[in-house]
C-alpha atoms as a PDB file:
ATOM      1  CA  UNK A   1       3.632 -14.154   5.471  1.00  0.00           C
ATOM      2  CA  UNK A   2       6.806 -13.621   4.289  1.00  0.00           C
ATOM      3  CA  UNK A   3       8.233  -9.952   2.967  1.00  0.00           C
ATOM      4  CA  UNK A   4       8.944 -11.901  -1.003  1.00  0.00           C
ATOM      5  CA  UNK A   5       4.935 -13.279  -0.708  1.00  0.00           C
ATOM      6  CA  UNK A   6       3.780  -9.889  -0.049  1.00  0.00           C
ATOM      7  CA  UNK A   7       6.133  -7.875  -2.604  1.00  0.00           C
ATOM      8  CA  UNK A   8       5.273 -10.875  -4.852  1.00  0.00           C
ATOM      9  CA  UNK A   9       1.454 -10.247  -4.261  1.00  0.00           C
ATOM     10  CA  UNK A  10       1.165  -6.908  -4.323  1.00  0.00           C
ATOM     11  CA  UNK A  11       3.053  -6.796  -7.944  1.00  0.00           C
ATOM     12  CA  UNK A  12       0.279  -9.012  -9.283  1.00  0.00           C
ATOM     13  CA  UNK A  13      -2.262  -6.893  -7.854  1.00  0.00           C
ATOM     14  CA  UNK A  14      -0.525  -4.000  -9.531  1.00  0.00           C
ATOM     15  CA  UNK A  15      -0.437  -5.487 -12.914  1.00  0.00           C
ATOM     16  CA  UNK A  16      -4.410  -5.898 -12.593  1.00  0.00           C
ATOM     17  CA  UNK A  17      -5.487  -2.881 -11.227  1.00  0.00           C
ATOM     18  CA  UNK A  18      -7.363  -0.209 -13.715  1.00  0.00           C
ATOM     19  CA  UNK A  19      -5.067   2.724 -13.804  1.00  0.00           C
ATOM     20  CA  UNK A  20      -6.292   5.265 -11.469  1.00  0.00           C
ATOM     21  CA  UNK A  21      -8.008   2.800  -8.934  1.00  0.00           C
ATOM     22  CA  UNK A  22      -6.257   2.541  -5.562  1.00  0.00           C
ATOM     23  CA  UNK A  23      -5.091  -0.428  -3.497  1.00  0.00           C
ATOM     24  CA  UNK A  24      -5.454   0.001   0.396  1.00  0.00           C
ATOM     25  CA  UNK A  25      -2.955  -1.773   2.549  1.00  0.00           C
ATOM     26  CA  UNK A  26      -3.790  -2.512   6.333  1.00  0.00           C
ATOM     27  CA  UNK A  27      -0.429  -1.924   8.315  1.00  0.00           C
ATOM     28  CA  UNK A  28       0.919  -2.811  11.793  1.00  0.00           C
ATOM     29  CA  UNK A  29       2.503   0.100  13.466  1.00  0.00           C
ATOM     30  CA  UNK A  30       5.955  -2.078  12.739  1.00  0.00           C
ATOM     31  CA  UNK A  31       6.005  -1.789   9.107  1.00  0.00           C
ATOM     32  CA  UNK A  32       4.722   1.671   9.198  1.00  0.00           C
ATOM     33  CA  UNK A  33       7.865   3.161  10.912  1.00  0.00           C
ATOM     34  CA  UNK A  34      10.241   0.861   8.875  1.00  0.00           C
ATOM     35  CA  UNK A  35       8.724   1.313   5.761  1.00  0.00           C
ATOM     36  CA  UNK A  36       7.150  -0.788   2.969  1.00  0.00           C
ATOM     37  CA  UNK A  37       7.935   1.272   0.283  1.00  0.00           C
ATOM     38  CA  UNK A  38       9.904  -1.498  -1.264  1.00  0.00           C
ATOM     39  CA  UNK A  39       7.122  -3.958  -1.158  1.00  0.00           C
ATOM     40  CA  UNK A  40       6.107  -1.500  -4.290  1.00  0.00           C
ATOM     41  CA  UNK A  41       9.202  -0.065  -6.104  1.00  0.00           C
ATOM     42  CA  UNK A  42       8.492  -2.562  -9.090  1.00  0.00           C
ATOM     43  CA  UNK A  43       4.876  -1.574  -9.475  1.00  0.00           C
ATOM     44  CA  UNK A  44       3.231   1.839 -10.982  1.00  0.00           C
ATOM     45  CA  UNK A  45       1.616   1.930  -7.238  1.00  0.00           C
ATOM     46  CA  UNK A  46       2.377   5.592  -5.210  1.00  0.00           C
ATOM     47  CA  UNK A  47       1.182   6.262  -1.991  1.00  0.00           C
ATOM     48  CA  UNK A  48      -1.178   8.565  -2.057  1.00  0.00           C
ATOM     49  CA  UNK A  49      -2.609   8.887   1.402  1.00  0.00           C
ATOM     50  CA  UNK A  50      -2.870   7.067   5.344  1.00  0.00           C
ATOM     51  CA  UNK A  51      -6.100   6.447   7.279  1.00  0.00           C
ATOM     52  CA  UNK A  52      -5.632   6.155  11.100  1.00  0.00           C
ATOM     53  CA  UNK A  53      -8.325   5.357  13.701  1.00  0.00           C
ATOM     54  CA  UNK A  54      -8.890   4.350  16.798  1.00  0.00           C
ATOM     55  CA  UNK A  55     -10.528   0.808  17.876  1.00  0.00           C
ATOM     56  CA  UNK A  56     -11.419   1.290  20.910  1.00  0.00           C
ATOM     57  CA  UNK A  57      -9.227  -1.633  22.518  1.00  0.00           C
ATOM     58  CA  UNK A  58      -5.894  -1.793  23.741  1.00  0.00           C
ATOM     59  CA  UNK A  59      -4.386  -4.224  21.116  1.00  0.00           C
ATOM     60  CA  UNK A  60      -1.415  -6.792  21.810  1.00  0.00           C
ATOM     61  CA  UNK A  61       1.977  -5.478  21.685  1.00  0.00           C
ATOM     62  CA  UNK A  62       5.419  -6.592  21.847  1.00  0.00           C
ATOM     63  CA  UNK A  63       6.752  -2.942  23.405  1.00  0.00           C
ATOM     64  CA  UNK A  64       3.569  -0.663  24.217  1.00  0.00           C
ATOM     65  CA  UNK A  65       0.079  -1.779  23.779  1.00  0.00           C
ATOM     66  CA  UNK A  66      -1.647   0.388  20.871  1.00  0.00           C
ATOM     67  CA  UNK A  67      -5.048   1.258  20.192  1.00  0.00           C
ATOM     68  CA  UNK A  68      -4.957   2.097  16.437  1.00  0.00           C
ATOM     69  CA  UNK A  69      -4.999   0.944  12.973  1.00  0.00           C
ATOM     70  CA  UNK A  70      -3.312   1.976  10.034  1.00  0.00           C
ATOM     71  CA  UNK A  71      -4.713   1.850   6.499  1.00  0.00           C
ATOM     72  CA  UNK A  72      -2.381   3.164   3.393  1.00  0.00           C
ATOM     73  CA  UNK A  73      -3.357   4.010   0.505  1.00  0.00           C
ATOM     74  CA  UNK A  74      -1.891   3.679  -2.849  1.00  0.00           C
ATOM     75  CA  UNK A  75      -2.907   4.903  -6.549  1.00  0.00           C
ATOM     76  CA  UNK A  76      -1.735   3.174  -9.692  1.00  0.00           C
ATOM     77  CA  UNK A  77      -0.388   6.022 -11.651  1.00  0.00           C
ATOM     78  CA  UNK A  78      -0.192   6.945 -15.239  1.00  0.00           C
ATOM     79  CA  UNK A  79       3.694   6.577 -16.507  1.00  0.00           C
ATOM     80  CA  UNK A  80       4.264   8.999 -19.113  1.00  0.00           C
ATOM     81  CA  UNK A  81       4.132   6.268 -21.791  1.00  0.00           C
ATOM     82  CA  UNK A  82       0.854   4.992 -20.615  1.00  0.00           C
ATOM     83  CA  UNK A  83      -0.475   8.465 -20.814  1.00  0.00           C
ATOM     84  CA  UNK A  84       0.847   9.140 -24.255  1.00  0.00           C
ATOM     85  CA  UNK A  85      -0.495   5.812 -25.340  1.00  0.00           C
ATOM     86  CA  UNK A  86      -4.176   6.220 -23.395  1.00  0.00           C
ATOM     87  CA  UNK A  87      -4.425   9.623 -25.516  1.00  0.00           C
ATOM     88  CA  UNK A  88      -4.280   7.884 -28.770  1.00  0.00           C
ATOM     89  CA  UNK A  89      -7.722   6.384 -27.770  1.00  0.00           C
END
C-alpha cells in the first residue's frame, strides 16, 4: 500500500471517528523508527500511547529477524473550537 493510500485512509477514518475514541495502528519496526507522524498531520488524531509484545516467533526480516509487534495508538482530540462549540450543547 502506498504512503498517499494510507495518509489518504487514515484522514477518512479521522473525519468519522467520535471525538475521544482512539484509532490503533499496527506498525512494522520500519515505520516505527522513521516515523508516521505525517500519515496524520491533517487529522485531529495525537498519539497517545504504543503497545509492544512479543509473538513468540522469529519473524522475517530484511536486516535482523524480530520477534515483536508494534501497536500505536492514537486519540482524536478536542480542538479548542470543537470544545467551545461541544459546550454549547
Amino acid at each position: 500500500m502506498s504512503e498517499n493510500t494510507i495518509e489518504e485512509l487514515i484522514q477518512k477514518i479521522s473525519d468519522s471517528l467520535v471525538l475521544s475514541r482512539h484509532l490503533f495502528l499496527w506498525i512494522d519496526k520500519f515505520h516505527l523508527c522513521e516515523g508516521v507522524r505525517h500519515w496524520f498531520a491533517s487529522t485531529e488524531l495525537k498519539i497517545v500511547d504504543l503497545i509492544t509484545w512479543e509473538k513468540h516467533k522469529i519473524g522475517m526480516g530484511y536486516r535482523s529477524r524480530r520477534k515483536s509487534e508494534y501497536l500505536m495508538i492514537l486519540q482524536k482530540t478536542l480542538s479548542y473550537y470543537r470544545i467551545k462549540r461541544w459546550r454549547q450543547f
